[in-house]
C-alpha atoms as a PDB file:
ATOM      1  CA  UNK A   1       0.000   0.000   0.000  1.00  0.00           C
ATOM      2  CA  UNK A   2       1.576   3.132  -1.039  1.00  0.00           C
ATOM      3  CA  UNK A   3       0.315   6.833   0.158  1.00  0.00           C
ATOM      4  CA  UNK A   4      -1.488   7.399  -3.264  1.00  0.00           C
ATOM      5  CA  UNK A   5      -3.637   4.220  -2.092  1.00  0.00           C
ATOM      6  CA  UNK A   6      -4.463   5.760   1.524  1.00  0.00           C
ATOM      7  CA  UNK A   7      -6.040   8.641   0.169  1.00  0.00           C
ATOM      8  CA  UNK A   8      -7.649   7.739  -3.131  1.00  0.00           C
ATOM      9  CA  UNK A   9      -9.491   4.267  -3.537  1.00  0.00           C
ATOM     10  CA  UNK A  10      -7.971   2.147  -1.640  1.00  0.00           C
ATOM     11  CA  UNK A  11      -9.110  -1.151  -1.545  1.00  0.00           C
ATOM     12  CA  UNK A  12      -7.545  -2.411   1.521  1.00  0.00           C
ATOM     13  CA  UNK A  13      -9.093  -3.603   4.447  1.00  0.00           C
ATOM     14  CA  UNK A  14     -10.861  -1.021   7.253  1.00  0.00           C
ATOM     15  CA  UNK A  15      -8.081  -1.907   9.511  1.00  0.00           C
ATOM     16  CA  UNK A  16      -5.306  -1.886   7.682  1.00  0.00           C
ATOM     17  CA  UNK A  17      -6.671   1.831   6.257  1.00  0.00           C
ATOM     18  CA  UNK A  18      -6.815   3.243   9.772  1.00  0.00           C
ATOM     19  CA  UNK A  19      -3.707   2.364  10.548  1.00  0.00           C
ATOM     20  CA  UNK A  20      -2.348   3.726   7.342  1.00  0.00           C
ATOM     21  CA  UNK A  21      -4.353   6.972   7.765  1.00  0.00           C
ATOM     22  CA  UNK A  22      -2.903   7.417  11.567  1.00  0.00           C
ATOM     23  CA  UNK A  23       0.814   6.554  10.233  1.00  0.00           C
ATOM     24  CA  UNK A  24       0.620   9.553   7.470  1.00  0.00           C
ATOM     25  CA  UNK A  25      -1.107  11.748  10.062  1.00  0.00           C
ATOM     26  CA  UNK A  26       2.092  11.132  12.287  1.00  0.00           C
ATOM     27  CA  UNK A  27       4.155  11.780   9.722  1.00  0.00           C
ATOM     28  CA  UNK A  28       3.072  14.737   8.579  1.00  0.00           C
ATOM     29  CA  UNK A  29       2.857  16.169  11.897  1.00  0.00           C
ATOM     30  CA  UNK A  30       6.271  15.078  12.446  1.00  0.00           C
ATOM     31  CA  UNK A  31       7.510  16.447   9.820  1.00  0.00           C
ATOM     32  CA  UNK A  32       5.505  19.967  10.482  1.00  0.00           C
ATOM     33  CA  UNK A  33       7.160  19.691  14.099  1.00  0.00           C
ATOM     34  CA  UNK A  34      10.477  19.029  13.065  1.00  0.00           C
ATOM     35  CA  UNK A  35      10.637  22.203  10.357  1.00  0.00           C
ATOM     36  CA  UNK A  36       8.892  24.343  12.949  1.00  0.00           C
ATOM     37  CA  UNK A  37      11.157  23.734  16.029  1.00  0.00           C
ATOM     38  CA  UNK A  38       7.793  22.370  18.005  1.00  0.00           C
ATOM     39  CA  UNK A  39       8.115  19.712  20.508  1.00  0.00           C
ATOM     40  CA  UNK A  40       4.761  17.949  21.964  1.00  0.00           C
ATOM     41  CA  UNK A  41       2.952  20.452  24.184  1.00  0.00           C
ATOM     42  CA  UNK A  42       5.251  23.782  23.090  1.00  0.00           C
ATOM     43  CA  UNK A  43       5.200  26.394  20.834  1.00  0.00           C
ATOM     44  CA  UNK A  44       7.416  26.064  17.507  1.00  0.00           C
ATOM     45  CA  UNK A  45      10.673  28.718  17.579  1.00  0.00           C
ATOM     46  CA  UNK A  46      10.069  31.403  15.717  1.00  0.00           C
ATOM     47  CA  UNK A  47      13.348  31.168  14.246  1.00  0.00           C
ATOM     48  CA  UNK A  48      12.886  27.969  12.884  1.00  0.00           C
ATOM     49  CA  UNK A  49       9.471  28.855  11.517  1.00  0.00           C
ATOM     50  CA  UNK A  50      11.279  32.096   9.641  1.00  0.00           C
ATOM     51  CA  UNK A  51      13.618  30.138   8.339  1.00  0.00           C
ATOM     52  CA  UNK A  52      11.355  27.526   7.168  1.00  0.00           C
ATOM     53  CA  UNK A  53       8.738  29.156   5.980  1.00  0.00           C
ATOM     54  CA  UNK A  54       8.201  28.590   2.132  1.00  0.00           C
ATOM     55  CA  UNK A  55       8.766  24.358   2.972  1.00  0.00           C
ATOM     56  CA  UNK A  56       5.739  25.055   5.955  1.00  0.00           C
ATOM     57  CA  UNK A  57       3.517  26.656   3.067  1.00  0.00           C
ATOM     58  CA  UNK A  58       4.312  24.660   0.282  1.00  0.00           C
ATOM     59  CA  UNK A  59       3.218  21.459   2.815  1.00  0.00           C
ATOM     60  CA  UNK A  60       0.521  23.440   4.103  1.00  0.00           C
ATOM     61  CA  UNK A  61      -0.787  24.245   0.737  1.00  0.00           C
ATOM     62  CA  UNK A  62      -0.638  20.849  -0.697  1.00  0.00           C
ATOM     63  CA  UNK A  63      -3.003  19.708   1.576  1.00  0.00           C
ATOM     64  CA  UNK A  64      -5.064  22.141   1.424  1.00  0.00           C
ATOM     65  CA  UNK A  65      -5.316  21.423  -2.377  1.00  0.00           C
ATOM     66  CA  UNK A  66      -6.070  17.715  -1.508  1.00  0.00           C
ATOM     67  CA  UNK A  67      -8.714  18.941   0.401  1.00  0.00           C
ATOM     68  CA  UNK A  68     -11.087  19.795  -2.884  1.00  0.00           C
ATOM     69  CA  UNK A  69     -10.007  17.059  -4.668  1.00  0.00           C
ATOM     70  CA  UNK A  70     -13.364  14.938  -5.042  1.00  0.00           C
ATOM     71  CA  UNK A  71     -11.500  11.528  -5.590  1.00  0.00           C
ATOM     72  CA  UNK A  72      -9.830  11.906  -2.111  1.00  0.00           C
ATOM     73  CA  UNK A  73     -11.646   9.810   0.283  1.00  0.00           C
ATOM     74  CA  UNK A  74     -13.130  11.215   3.057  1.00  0.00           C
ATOM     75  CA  UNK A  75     -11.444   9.351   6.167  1.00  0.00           C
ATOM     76  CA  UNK A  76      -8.012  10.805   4.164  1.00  0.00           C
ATOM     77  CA  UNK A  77      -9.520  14.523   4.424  1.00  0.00           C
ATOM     78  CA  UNK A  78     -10.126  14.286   7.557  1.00  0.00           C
ATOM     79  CA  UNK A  79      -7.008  13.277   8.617  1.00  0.00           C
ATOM     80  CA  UNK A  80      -5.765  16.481   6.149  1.00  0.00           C
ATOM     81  CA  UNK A  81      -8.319  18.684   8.541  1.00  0.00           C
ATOM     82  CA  UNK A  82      -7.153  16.997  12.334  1.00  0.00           C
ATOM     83  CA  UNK A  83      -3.546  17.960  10.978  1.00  0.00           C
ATOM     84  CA  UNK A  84      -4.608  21.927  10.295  1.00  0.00           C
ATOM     85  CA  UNK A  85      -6.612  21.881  13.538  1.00  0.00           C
ATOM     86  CA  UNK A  86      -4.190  20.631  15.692  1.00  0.00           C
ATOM     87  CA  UNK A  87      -1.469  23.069  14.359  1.00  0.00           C
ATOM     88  CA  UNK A  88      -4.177  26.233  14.190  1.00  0.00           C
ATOM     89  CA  UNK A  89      -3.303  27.763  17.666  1.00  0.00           C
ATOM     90  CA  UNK A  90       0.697  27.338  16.599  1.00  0.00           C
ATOM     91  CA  UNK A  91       2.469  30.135  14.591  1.00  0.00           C
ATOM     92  CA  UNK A  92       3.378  28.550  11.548  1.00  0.00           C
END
């Protein structure tokens, strides 16, 4: 299963999705965390965020584009919308 499968079509089992889904949604967060400075339960460094600003956005705006797509399924999209909600009251 590859990440094109987790959010369009996939044909794999309910269990087996949800634990895909969760995976990505770590890893994006992860990944958000890691450019931002963030560490669970703190503010990202506002350093950090300067300096990696256009990678933030250009993630940030990818899945925001995935969001309209209407052959994304919708567990995937909501996994897309836990991600911005979770990172709303952080300065990115």
């Amino acid at each position: 299963m590859n990440l094109m499968d987790i959010a369009y079509k996939s044909t794999a089992d309910r269990e087996t999705m949800d634990e895909a889904l969760t995976a990505v949604q770590f890893f994006w967060q992860s990944i958000l965390d890691s450019l931002s400075g963030a560490k669970r339960g703190e503010q990202p460094k506002p350093d950090m965020v300067k300096e990696n600003k256009p990678i933030i956005d250009s993630l940030l705006t990818t899945m925001t584009m995935s969001l309209n797509s209407r052959t994304i399924q919708a567990e995937a999209r909501d996994t897309i919308l836990q991600i911005f909600t979770k990172n709303i009251g952080k300065k990115l």
